[in-house]
Protein backbone atom coordinates (compact mmCIF):
# COMPACT_ATOMS: atom_id res chain seq x y z
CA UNK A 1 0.00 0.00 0.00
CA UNK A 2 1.33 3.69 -0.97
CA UNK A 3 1.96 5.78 1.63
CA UNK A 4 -0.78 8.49 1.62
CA UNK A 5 0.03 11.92 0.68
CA UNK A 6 0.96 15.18 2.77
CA UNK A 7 -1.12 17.60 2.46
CA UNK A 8 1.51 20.01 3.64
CA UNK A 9 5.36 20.12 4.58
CA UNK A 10 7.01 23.21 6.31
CA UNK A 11 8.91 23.44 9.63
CA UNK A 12 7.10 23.18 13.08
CA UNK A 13 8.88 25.88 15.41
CA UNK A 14 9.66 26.41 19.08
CA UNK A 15 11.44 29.21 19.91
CA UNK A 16 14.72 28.67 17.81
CA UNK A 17 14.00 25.07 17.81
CA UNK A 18 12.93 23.87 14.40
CA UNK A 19 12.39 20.50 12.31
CA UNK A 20 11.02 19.78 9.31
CA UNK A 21 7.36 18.29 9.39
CA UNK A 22 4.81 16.65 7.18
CA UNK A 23 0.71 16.88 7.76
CA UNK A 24 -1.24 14.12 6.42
CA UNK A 25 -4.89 13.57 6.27
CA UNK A 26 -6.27 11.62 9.18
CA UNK A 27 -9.71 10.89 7.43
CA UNK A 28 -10.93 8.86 4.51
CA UNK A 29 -14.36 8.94 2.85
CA UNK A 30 -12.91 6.18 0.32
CA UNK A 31 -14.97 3.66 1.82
CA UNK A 32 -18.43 5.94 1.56
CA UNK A 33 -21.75 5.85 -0.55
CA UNK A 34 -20.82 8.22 -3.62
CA UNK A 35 -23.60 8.60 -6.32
CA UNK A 36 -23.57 10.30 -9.49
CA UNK A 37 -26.43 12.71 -10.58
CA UNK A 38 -27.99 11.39 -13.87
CA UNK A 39 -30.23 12.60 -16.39
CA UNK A 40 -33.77 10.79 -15.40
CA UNK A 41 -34.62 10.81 -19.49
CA UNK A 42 -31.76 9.01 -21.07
CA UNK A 43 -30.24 7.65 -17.45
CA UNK A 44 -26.90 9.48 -18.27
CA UNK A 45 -24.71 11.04 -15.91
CA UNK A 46 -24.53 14.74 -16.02
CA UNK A 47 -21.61 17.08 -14.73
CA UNK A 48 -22.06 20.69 -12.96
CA UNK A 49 -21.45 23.89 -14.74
CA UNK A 50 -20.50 27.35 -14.34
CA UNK A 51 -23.11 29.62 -16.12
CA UNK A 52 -24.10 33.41 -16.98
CA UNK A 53 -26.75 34.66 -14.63
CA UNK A 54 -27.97 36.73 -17.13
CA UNK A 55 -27.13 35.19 -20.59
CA UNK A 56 -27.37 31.77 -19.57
CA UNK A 57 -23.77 31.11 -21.26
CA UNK A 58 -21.34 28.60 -19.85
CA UNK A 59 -18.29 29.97 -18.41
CA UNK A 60 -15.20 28.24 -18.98
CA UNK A 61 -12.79 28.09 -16.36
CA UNK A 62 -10.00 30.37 -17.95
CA UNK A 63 -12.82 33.09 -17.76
CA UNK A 64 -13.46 32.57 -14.09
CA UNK A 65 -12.64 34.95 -11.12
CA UNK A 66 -13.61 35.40 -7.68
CA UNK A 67 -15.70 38.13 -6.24
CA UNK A 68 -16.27 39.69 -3.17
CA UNK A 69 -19.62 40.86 -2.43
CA UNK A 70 -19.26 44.55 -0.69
CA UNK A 71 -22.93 45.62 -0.85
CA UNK A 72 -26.07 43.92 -2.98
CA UNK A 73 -24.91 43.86 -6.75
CA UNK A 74 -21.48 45.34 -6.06
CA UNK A 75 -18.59 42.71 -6.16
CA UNK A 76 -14.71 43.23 -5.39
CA UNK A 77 -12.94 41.40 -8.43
CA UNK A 78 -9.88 39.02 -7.01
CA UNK A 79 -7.81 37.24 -9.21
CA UNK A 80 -6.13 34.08 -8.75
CA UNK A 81 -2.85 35.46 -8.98
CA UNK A 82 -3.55 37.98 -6.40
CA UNK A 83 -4.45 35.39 -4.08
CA UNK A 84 -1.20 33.49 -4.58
CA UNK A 85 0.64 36.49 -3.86
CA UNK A 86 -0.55 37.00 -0.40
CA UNK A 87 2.59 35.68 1.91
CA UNK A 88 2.05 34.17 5.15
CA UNK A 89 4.69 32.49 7.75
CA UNK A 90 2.15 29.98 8.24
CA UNK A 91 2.00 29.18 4.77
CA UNK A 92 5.58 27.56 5.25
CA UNK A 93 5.93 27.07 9.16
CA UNK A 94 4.30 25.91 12.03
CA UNK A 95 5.18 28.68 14.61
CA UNK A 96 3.96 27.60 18.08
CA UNK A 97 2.18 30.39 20.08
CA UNK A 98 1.28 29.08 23.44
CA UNK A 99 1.02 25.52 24.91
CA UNK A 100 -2.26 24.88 26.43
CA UNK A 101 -3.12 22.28 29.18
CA UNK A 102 -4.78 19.09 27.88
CA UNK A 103 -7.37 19.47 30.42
CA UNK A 104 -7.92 22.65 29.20
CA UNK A 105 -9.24 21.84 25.86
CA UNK A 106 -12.64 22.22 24.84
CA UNK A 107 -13.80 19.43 22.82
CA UNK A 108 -16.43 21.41 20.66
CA UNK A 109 -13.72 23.78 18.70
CA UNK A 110 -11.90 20.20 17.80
CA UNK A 111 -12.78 20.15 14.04
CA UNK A 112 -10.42 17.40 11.63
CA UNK A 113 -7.86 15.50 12.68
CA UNK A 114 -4.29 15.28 10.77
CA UNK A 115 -1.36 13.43 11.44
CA UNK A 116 1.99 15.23 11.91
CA UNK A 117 5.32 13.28 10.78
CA UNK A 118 8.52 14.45 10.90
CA UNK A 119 9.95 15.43 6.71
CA UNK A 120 12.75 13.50 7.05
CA UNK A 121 15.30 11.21 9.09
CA UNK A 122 17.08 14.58 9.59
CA UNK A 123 14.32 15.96 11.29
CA UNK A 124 13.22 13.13 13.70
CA UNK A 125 15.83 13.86 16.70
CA UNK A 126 14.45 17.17 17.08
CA UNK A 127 10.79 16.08 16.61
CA UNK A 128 10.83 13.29 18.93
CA UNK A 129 12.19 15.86 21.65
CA UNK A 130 9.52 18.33 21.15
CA UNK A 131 7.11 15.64 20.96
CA UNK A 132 8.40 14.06 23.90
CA UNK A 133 8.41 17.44 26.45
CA UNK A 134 4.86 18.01 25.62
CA UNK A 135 3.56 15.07 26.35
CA UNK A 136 5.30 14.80 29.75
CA UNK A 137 4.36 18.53 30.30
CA UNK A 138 0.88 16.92 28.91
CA UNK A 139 0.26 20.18 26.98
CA UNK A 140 -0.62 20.76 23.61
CA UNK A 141 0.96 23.60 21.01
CA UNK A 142 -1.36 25.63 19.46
CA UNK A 143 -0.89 27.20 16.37
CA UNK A 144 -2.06 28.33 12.71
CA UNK A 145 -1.37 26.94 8.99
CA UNK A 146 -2.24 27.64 5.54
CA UNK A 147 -3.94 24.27 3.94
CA UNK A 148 -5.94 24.56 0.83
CA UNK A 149 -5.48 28.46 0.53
CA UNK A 150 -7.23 29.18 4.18
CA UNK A 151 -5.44 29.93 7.15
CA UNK A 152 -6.42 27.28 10.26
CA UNK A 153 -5.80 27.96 14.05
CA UNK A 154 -4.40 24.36 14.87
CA UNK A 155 -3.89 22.58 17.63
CA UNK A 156 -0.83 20.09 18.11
CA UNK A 157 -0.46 17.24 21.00
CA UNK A 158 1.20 14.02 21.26
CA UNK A 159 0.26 11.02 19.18
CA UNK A 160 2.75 7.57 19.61
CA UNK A 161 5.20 7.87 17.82
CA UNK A 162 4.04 11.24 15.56
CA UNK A 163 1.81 13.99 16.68
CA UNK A 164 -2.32 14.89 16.25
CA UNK A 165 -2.79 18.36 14.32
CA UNK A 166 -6.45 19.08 14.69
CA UNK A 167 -8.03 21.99 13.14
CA UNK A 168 -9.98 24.35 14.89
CA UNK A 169 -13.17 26.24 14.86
CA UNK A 170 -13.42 29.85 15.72
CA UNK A 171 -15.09 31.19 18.40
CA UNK A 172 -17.52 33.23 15.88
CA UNK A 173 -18.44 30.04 14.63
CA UNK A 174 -19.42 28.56 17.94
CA UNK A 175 -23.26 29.20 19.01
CA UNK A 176 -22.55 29.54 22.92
CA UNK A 177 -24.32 26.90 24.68
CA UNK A 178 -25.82 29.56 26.98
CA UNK A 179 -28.00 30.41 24.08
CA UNK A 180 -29.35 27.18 23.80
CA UNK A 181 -30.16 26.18 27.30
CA UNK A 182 -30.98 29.62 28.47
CA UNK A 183 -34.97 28.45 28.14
CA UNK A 184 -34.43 25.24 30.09
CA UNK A 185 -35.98 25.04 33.57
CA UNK A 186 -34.09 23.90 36.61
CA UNK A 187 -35.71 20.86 37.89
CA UNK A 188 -34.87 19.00 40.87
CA UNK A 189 -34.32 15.34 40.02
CA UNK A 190 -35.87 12.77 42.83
CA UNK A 191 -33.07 10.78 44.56
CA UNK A 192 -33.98 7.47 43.90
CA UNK A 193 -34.67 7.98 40.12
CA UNK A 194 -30.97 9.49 40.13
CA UNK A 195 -29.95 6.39 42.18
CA UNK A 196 -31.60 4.03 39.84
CA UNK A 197 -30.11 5.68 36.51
CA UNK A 198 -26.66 5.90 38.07
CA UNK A 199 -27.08 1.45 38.56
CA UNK A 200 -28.13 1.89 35.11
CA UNK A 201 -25.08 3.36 34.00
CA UNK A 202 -22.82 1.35 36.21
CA UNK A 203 -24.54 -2.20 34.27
CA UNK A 204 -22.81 -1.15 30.84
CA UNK A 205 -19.17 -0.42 31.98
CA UNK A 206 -17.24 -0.05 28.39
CA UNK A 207 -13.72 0.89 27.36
CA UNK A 208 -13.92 3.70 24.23
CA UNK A 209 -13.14 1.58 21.00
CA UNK A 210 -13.79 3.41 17.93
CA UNK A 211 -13.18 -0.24 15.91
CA UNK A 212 -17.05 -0.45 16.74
CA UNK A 213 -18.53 2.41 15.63
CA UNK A 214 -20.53 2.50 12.58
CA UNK A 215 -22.36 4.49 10.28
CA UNK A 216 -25.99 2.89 10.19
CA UNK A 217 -27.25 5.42 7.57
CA UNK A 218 -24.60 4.11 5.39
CA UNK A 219 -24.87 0.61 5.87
CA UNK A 220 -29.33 1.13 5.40
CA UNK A 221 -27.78 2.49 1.53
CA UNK A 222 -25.59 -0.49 1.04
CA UNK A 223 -28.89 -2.44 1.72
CA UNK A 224 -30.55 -0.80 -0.37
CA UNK A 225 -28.45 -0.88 -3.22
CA UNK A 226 -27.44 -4.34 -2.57
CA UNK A 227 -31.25 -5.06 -2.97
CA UNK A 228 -32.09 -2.58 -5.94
CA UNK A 229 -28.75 -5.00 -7.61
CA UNK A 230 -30.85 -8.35 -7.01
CA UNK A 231 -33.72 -7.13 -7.86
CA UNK A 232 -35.04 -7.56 -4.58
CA UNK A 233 -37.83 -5.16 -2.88
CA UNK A 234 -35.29 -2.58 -0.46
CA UNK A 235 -35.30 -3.59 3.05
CA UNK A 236 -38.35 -2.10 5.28
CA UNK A 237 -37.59 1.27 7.01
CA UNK A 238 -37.28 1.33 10.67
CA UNK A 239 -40.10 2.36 12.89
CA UNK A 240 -40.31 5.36 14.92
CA UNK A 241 -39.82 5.55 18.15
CA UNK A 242 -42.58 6.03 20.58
CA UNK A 243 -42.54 8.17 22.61
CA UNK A 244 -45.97 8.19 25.02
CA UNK A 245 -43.22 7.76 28.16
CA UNK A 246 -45.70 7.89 31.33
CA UNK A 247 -43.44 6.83 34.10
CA UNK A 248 -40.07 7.26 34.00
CA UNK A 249 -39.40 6.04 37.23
CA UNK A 250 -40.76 2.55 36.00
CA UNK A 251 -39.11 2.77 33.02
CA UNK A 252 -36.34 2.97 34.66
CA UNK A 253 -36.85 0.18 37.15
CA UNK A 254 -37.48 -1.95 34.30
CA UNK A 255 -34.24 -0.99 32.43
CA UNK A 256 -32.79 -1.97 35.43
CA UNK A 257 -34.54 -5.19 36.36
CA UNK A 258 -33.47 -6.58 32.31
CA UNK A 259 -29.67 -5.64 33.17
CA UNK A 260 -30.34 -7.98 36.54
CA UNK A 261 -29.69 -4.93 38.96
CA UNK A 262 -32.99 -4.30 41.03
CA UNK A 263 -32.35 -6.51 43.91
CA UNK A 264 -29.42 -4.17 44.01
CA UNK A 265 -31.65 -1.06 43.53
CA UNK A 266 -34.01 -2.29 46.26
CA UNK A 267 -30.78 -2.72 49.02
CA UNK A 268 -29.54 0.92 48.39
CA UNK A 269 -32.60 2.31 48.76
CA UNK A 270 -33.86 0.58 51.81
CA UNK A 271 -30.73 1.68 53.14
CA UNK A 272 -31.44 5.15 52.41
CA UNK A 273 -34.33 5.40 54.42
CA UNK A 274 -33.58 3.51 57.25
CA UNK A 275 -30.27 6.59 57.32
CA UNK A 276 -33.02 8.90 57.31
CA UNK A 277 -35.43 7.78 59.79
């Protein structure tokens, strides 16, 4: 098997410590559904197309340019050229700002994952070091890059024997999460339903194993298409859930009593009120 492609290659630098690094894509969609869009008349595929708002002509991509919209109908003109000429240190390094505790890190600006490699035997003393002191100082490096003509505020922590880079989301992108739950009413929970969820929990201890995940949605298309191929009828969509929940607390006791833990349930809270009394 090839060895997959960097995306980018520059220098990741400390201070006046620098070695030369590669960044290689993390993810693969190889593996996922991908359907063409075809004419419904003849069944052949079509392609998209760049047209003429007003004159309906195509545009051919020599013709093209991007534009900037300043105010309704009035657009800034960039060319590609101009774009190229804009010169950025991140374009070519990987200048470390600040190290951040990994504790620190909030899990909802984490965006895509990339690998970071070091370019070259040369460089893999000095990587290993770097790589090394962060992850006993168990910090991460944050930092920005140029991939695919946009700048990206990264973030850089140990990984093995290489390194995660994981791009970031801005904080303008982020819908706070005070926003969101600002209409939600406090609601005191009752002890023993707490007590009983909390077994609940306890009956499905698991380790975090990604190897197990899947993507149902695409596995339902595979079904589908494996049936449509057979000339089969396409497997029968799942029902909906119901959702006419009366009593939670028996729900709950009944969740409990399939994973075998309501003799258990019973004990604790016998022994809660005989504290109390």
């Amino acid at each position: 098997m090839a060895s997959p492609r960097a995306a980018w290659k520059g220098f990741l630098k400390i201070g006046t410590v620098s070695c030369g690094v590669k960044i290689i894509g993390a993810v693969t969609e190889a593996e996922k559904i991908h359907f063409k869009i075809l004419n419904r008349d003849d069944g052949l595929p079509v392609k998209s197309a760049y047209v003429d708002e007003e004159t309906g002509d195509l545009v051919e991509a020599e013709n093209q340019i991007k534009g900037y919209e300043t105010e309704k109908d009035e657009l800034i003109h960039i060319e590609p050229d101009e774009i190229k000429k804009i010169k950025l240190v991140s374009q070519h390094t990987l200048e470390v700002d600040e190290f951040v505790s990994l504790g620190d890190i909030d899990a909802r600006y984490l965006e895509k994952p990339y690998y970071l490699v070091p370019a070259d035997g040369a460089s893999l003393e000095a990587f290993a070091v770097i790589r090394d002191a962060m992850a006993r100082k168990k910090v991460a490096a944050r930092s920005c890059v140029v991939l695919y003509q946009r700048g990206r505020e990264v973030l850089i922590q140990p990984l093995g024997k290489g390194m995660l880079l994981t791009e970031l989301r801005t904080h303008d992108e982020m819908i706070s999460a005070e926003t969101v739950f600002k209409d939600l009413k406090a609601r005191k929970v009752d002890p023993e339903m707490l007590e009983i969820a909390q077994l609940l929990i306890e009956k499905k201890p698991a380790k975090f194993d990604p190897s197990k995940f899947e993507d149902t949605y695409e596995n339902a298309l595979i079904a589908m298409i494996d049936a449509k191929r057979k000339g089969k009828k396409p497997p029968k969509a799942a029902p909906k859930p119901k959702t006419n929940v009366v009593n939670l607390a028996d729900i709950l006791r009944k969740s409990l009593a399939k994973e075998g833990g309501a003799s258990s349930a019973k004990s604790k809270a016998s022994a809660r009120k005989r504290k109390s009394a």
